[in-house]
Protein backbone atom coordinates (compact mmCIF):
# COMPACT_ATOMS: atom_id res chain seq x y z
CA UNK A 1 0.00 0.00 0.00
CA UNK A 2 1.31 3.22 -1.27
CA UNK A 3 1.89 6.22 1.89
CA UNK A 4 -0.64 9.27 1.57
CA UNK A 5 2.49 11.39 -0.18
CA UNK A 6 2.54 8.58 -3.27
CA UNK A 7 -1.03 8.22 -3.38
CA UNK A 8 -1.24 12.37 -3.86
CA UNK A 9 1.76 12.01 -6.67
CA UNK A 10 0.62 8.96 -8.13
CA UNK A 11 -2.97 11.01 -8.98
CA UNK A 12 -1.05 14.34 -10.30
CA UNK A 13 0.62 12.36 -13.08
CA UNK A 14 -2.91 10.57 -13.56
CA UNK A 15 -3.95 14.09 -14.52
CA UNK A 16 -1.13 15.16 -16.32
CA UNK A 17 -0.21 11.64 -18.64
CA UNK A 18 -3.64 12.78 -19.86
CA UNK A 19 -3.29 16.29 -20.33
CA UNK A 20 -4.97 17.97 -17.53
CA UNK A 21 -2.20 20.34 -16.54
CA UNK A 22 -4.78 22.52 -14.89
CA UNK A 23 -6.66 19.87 -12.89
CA UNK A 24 -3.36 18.45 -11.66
CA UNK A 25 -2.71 21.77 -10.81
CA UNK A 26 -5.50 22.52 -8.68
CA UNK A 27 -5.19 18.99 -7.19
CA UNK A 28 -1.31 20.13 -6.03
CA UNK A 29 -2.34 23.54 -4.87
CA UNK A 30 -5.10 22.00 -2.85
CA UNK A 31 -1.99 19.90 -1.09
CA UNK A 32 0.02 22.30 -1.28
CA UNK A 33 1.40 25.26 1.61
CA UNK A 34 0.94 28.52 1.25
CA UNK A 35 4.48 29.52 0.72
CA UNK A 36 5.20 26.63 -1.66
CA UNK A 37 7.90 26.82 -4.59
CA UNK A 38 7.22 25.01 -7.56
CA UNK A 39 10.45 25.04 -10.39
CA UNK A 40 8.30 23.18 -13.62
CA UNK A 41 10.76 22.65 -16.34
CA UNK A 42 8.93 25.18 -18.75
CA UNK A 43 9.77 27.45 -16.35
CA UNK A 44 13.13 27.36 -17.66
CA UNK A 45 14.09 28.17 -14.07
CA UNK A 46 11.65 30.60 -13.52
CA UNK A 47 10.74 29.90 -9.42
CA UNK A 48 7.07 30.33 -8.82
CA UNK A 49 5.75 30.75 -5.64
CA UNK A 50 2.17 29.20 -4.40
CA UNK A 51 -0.73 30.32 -6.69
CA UNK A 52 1.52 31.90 -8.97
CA UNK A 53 1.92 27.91 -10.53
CA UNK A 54 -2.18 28.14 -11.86
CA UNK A 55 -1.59 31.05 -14.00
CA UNK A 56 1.47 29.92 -15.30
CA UNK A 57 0.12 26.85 -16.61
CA UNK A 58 -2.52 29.11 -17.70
CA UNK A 59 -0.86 30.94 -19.89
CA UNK A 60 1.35 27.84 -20.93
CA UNK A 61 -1.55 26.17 -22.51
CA UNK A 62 -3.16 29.63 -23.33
CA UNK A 63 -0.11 30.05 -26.04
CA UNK A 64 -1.12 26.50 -27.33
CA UNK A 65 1.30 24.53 -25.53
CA UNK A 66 0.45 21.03 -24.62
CA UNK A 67 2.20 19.05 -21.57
CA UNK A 68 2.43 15.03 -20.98
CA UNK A 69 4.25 13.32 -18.50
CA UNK A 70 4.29 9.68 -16.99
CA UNK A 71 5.81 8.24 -14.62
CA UNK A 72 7.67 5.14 -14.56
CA UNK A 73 8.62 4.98 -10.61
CA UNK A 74 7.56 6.84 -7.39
CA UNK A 75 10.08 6.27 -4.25
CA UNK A 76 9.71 7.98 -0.63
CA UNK A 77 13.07 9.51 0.74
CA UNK A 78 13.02 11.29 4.06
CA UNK A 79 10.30 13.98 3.73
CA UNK A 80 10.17 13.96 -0.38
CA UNK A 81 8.52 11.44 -3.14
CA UNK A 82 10.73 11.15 -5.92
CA UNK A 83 9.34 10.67 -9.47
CA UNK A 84 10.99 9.14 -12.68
CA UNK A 85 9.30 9.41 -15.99
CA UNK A 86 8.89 11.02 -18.95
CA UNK A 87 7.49 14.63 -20.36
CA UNK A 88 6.53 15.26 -23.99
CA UNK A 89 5.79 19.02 -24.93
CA UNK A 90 4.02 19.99 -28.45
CA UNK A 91 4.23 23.58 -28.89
CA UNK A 92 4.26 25.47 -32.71
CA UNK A 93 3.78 22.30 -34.37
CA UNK A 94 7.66 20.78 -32.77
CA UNK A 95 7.63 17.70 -30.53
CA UNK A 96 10.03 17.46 -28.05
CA UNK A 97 10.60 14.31 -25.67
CA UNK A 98 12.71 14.00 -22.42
CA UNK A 99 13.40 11.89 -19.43
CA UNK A 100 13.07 13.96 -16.38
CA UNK A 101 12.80 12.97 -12.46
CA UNK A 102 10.42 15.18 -10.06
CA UNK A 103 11.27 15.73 -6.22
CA UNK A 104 8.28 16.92 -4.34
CA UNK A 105 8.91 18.17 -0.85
CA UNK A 106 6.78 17.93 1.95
CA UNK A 107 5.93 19.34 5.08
CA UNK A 108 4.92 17.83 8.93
CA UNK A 109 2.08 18.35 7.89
CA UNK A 110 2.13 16.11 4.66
CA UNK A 111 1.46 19.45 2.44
CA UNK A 112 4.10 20.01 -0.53
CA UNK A 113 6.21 22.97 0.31
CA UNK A 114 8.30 22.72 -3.05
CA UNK A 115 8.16 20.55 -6.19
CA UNK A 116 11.07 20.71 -9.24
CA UNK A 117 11.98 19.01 -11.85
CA UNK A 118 15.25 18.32 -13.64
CA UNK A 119 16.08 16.24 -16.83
CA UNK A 120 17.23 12.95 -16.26
């Protein structure tokens, strides 16, 4: 039986492997503290802080961008869940495909206090 932290993780990348950036979104704000820092890739290392992450995503998929990821393991380590996988982002007709690994942070409280990811 997965802990409370993989369960949450495991249902973001639910969301996203089918293209619901903006569901997953709200479902990781709702988890989320209120000084969380999230570092998404397309952020090209832009740090957003707590609600900021909805309207960048937002205004991601407003300019026609569209964001997959899966995931191909989840571990727990200390107070993070660690994510494997995959992203593929379409935007202006080019494809682009990359193996990148998530660390999502959490709190006492089992809230998310920062999330990044980094190509694998």
């Amino acid at each position: 039986m997965d802990s409370p932290r993989i369960q949450l993780i495991r249902k973001l990348f639910e969301l996203i492997e089918t293209n619901n950036i903006a569901r997953a979104s709200e479902e990781l704000l709702a988890h989320s503290s209120d000084e969380a820092v999230f570092e998404p890739y397309s952020s090209h290392g832009r740090v957003l802080q707590g609600r900021e992450l909805r309207s960048f995503w937002e205004d991601l998929e407003g300019d026609g961008a569209q964001i997959r990821a899966g995931a191909y393991s989840f571990t727990e380590e200390g107070d993070s869940v660690v994510v494997s996988g995959w992203v593929r982002t379409i935007k202006d007709g080019r494809l682009a495909d990359s193996q990148s690994r998530w660390v999502y942070r959490f709190n006492e409280d089992d809230q998310v206090v920062s999330a990044r990811v980094e190509r694998a």
